[in-house]
N, C-alpha and C. Protein backbone atom coordinates (compact mmCIF):
# COMPACT_ATOMS: atom_id res chain seq x y z
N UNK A 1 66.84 175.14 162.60
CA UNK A 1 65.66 175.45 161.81
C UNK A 1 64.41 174.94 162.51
N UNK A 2 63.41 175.93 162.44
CA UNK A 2 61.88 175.38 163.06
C UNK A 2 61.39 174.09 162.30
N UNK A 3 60.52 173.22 162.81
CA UNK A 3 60.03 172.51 162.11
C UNK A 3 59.23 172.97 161.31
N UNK A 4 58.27 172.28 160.27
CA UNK A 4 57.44 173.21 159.21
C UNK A 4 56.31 173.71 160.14
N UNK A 5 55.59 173.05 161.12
CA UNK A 5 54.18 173.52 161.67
C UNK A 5 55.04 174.79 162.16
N UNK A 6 55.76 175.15 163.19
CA UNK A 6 56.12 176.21 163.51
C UNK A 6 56.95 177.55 162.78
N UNK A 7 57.00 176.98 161.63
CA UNK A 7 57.73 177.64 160.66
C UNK A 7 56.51 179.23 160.03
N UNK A 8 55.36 178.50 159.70
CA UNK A 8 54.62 179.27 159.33
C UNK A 8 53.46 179.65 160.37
N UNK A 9 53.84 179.64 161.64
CA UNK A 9 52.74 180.46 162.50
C UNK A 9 53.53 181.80 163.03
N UNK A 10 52.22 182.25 163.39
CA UNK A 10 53.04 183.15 163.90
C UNK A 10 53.69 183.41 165.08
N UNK A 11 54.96 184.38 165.40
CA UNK A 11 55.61 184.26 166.63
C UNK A 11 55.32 185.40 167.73
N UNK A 12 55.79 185.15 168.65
CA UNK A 12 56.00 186.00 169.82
C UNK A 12 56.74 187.13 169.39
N UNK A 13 55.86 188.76 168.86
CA UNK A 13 56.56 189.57 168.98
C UNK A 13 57.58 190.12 170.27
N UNK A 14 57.34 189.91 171.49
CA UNK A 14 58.25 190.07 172.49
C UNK A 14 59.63 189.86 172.31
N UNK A 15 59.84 188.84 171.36
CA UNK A 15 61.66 189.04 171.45
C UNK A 15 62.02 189.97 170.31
N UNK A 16 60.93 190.97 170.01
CA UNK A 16 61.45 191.87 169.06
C UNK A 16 61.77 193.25 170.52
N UNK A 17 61.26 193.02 171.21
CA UNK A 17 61.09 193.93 172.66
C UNK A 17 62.52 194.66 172.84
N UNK A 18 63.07 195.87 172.89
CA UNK A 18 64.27 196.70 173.72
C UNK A 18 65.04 197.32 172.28
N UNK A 19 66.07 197.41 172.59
CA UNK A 19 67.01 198.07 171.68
C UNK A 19 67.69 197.49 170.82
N UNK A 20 68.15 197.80 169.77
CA UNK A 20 68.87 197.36 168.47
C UNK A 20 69.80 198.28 167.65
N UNK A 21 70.48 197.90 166.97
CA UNK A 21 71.77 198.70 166.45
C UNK A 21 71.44 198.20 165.13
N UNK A 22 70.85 199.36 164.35
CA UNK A 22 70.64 199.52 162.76
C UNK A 22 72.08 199.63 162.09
N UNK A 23 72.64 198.89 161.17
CA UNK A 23 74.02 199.02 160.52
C UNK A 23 73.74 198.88 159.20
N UNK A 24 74.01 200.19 158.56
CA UNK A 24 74.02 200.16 157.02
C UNK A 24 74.79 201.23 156.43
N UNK A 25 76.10 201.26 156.78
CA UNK A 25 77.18 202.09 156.94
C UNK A 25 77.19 202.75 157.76
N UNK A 26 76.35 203.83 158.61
CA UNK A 26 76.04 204.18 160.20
C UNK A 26 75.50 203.46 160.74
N UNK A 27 75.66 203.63 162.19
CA UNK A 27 74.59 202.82 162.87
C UNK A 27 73.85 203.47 163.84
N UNK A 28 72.79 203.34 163.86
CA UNK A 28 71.41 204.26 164.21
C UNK A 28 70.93 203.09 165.46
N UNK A 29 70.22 203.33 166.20
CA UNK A 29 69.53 202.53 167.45
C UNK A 29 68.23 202.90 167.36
N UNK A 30 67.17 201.77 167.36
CA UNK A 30 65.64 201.05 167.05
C UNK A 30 65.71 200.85 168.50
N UNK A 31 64.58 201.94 169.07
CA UNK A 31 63.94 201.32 170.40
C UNK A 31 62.81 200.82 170.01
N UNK A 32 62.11 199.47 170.38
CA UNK A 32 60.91 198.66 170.20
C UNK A 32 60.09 198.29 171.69
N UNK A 33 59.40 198.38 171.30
CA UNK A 33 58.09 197.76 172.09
C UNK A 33 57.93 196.17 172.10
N UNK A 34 57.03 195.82 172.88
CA UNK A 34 56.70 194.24 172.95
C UNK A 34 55.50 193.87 171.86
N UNK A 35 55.13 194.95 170.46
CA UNK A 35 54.63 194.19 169.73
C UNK A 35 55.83 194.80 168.54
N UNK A 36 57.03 195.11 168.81
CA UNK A 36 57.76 195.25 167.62
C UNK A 36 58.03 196.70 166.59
N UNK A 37 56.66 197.74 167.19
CA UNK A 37 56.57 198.58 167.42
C UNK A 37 57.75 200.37 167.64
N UNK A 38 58.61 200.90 167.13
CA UNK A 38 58.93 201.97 167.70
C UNK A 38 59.55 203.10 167.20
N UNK A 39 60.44 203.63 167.51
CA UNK A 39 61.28 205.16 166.91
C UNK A 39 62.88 204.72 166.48
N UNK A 40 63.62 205.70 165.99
CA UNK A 40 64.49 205.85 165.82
C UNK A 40 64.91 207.19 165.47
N UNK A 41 65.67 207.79 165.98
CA UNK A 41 66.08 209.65 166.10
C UNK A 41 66.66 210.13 164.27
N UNK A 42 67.13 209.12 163.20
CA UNK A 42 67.15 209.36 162.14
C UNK A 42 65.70 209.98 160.76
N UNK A 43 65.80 211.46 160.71
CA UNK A 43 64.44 211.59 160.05
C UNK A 43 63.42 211.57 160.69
N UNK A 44 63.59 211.49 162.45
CA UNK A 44 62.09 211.69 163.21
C UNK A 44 61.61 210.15 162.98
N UNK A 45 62.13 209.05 162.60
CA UNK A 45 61.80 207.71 161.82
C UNK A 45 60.65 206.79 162.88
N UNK A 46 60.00 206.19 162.44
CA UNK A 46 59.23 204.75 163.01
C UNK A 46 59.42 204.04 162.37
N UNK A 47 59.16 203.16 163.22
CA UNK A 47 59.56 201.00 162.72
C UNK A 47 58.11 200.76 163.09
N UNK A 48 57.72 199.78 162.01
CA UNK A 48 56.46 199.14 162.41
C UNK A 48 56.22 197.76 161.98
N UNK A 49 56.26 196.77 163.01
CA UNK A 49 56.21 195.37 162.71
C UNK A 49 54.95 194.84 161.83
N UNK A 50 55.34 194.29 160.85
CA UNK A 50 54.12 193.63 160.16
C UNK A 50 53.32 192.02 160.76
N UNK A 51 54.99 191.32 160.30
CA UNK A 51 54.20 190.00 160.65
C UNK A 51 55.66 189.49 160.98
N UNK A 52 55.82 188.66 161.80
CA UNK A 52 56.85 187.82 162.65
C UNK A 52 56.70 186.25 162.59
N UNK A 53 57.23 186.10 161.63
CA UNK A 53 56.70 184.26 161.25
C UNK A 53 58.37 183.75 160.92
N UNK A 54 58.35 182.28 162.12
CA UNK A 54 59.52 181.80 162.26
C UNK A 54 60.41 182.85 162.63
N UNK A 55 61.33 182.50 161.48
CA UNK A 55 62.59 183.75 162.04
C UNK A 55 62.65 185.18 160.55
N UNK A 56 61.29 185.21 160.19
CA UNK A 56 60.63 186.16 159.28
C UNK A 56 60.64 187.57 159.58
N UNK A 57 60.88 188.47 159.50
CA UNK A 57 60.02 189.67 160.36
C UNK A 57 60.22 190.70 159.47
N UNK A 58 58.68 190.98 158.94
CA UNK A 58 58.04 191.93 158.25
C UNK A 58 57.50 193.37 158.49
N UNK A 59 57.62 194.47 157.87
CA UNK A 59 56.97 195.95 158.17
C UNK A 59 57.41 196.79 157.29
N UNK A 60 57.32 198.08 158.27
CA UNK A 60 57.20 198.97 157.68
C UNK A 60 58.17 200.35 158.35
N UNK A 61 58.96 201.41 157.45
CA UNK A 61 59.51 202.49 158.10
C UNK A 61 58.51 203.75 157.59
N UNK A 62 58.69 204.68 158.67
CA UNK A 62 58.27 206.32 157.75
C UNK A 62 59.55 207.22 158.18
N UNK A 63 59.30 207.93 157.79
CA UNK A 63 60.26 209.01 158.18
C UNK A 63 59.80 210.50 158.02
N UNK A 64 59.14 211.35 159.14
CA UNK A 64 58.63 212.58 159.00
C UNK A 64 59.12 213.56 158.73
N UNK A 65 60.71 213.45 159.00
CA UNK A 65 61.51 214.75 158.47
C UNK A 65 62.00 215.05 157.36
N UNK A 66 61.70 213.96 156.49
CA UNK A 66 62.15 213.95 155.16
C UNK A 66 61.02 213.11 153.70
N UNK A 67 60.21 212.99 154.72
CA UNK A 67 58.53 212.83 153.64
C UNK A 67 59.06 211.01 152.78
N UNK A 68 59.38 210.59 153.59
CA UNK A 68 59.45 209.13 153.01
C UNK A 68 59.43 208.06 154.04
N UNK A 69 58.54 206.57 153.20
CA UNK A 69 58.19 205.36 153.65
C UNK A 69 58.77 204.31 152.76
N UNK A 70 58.58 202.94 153.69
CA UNK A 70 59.09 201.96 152.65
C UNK A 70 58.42 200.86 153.25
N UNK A 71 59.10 199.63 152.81
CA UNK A 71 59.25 198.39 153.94
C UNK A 71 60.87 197.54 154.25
N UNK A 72 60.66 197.07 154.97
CA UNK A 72 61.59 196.14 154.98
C UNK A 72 61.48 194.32 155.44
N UNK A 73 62.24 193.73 155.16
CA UNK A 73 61.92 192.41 155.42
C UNK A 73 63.60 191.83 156.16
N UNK A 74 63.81 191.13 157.84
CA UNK A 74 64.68 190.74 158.47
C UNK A 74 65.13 189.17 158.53
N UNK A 75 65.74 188.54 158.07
CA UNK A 75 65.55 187.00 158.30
C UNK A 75 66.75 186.76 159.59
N UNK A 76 66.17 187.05 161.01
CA UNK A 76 66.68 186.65 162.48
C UNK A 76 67.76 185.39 162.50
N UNK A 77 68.37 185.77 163.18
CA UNK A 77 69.21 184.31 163.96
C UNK A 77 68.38 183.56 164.72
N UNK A 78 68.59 182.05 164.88
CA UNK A 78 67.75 181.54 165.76
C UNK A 78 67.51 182.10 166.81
N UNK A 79 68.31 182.29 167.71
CA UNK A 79 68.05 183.35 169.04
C UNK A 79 67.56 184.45 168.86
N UNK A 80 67.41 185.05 168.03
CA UNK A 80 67.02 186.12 167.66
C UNK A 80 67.50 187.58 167.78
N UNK A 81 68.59 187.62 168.19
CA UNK A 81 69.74 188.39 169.09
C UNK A 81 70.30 189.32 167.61
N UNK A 82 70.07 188.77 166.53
CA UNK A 82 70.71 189.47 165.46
C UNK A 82 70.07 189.47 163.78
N UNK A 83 70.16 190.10 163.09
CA UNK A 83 69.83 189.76 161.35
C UNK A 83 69.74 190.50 160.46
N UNK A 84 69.89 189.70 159.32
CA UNK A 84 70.05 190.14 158.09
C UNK A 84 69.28 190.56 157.18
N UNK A 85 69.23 191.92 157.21
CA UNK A 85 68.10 192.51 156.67
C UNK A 85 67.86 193.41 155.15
N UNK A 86 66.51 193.78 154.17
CA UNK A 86 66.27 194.41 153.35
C UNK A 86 65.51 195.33 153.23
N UNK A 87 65.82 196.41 152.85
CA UNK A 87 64.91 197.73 152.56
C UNK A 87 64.31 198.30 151.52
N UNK A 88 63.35 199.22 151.09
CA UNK A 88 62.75 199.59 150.11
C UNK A 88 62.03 200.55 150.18
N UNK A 89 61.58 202.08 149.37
CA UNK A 89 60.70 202.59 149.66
C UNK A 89 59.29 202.17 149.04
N UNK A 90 59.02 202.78 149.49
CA UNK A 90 56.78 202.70 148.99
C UNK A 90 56.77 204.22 148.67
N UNK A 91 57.07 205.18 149.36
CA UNK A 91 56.91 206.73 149.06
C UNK A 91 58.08 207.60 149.27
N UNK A 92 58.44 208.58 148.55
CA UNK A 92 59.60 209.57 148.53
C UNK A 92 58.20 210.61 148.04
N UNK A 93 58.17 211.47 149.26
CA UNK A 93 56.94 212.79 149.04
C UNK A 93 55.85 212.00 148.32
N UNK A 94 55.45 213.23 147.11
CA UNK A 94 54.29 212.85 146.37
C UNK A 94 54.24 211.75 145.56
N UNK A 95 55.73 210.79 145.47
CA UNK A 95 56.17 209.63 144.76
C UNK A 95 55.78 208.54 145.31
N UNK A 96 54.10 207.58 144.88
CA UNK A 96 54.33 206.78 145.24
C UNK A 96 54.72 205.54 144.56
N UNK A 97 55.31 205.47 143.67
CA UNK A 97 56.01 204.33 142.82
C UNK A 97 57.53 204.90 142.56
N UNK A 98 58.67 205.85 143.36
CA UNK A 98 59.40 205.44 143.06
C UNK A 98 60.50 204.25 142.66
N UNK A 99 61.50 205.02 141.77
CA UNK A 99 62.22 204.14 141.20
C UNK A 99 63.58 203.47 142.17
N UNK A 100 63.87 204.94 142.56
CA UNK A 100 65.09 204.55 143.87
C UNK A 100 65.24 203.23 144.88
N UNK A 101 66.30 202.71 144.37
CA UNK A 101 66.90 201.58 145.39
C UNK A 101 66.66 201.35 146.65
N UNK A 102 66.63 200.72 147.41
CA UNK A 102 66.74 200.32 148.78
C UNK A 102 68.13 199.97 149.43
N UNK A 103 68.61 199.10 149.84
CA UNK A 103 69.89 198.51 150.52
C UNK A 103 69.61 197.63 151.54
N UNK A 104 70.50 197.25 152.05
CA UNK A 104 70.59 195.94 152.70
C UNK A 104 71.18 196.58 154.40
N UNK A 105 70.89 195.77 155.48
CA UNK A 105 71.54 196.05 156.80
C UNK A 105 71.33 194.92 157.50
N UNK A 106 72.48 195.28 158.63
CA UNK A 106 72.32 194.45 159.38
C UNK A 106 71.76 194.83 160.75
N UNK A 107 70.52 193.80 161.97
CA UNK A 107 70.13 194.69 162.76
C UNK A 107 71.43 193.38 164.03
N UNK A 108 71.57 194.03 165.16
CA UNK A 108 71.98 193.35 166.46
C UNK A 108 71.24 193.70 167.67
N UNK A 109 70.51 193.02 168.42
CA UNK A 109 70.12 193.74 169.66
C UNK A 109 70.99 193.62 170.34
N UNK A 110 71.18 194.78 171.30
CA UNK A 110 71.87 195.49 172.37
C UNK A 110 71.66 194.58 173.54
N UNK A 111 72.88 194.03 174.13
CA UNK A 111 72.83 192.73 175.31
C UNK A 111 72.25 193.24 176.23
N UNK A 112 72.13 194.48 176.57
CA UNK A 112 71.65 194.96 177.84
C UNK A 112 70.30 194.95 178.04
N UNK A 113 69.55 194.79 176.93
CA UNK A 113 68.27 194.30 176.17
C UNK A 113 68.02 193.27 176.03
N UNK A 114 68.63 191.91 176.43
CA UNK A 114 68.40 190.88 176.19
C UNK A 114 67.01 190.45 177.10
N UNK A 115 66.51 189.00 176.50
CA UNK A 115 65.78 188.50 177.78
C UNK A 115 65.91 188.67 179.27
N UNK A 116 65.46 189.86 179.66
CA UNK A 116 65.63 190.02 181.52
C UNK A 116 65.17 189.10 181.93
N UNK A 117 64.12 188.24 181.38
CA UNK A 117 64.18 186.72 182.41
C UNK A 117 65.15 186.11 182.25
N UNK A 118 66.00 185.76 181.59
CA UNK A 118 66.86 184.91 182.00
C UNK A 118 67.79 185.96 182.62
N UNK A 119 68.16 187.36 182.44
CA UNK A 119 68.93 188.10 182.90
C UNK A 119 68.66 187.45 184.89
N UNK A 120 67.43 188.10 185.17
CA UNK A 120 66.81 187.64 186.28
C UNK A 120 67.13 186.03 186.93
N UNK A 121 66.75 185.54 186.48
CA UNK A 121 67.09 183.64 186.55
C UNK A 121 68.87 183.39 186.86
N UNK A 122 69.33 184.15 186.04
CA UNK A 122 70.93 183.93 186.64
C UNK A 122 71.09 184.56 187.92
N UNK A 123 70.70 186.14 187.85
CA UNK A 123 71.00 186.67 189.14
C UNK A 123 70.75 185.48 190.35
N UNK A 124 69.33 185.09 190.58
CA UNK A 124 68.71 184.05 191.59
C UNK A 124 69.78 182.78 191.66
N UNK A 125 70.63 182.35 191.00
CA UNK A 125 71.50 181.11 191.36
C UNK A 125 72.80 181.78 192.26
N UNK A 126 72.41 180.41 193.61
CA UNK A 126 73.62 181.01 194.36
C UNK A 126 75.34 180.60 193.76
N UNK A 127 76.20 181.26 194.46
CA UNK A 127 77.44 181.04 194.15
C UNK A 127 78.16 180.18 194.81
N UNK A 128 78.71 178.70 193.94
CA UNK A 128 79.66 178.07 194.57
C UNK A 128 80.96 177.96 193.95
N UNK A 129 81.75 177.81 195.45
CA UNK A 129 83.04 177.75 195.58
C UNK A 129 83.58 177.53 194.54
C-alpha cells in the first residue's frame, strides 16, 4: 500500500501505456496510449482515462456502433500489471439516465507490453556461466 501523501496524488499515466485483455465473460483487447487514452474493436469502442490516483483509475467508455457511454472505475495491483474493475452507463442513445446495470471485469496487461525499460535493462546484463 502507498503511503497516504502518495496515495492521493496523482500518478504516472504511462504505466497505463500498451495493451490489455478486457475480461467480462469475453475478452476484448484495450490498446492505450501513454496518457491512458485508446480503442478497442468492440462497438467501434474508446477508453478514456479520467484520473489515475494511487492504484485508482478513473474514466470513461463510448461506443459508436451502438450509441452508448458510461464510466468505469479500476482498483490496479501494485505493479500495476492487472485489476479489478467496474462499469456503468451515462447514455444508451437518447437515454441519458438510464436504468440498465453495469458489471464488473477484470483488466490484465499483455507481458509483451510490459515496461520495455526494464524489458531493455535485462537484455544489457551480460551472461554468466
Amino acid at each position: 500500500s502507498l503511503p497516504p501523501s502518495m496515495a492521493s496524488q496523482p500518478g504516472d499515466r504511462r504505466v497505463l501505456a500498451g495493451e490489455w485483455e478486457y475480461e467480462d465473460g469475453a475478452v476484448v483487447r484495450l490498446t492505450l496510449d501513454e496518457q491512458g487514452n485508446g480503442h478497442y474493436d468492440w462497438k467501434d469502442g474508446r477508453f478514456g482515462t479520467h484520473t489515475l490516483i494511487g492504484h485508482t483509475w478513473h474514466g470513461r467508455w463510448f461506443q459508436k456502433a451502438n450509441d452508448r457511454d458510461g464510466g468505469f472505475t479500476v482498483e490496479l495491483s501494485p505493479d500495476f500489471s492487472e485489476g479489478e474493475g467496474r462499469w456503468w452507463y451515462s447514455r444508451i442513445g437518447a437515454d441519458h439516465a438510464p436504468t440498465q446495470k453495469g458489471g464488473t471485469f477484470h483488466l490484465g496487461k499483455k507481458a509483451a507490453f510490459m515496461n520495455h525499460r526494464e524489458l531493455h535493462r535485462h537484455r544489457e546484463k551480460p551472461l554468466r556461466p
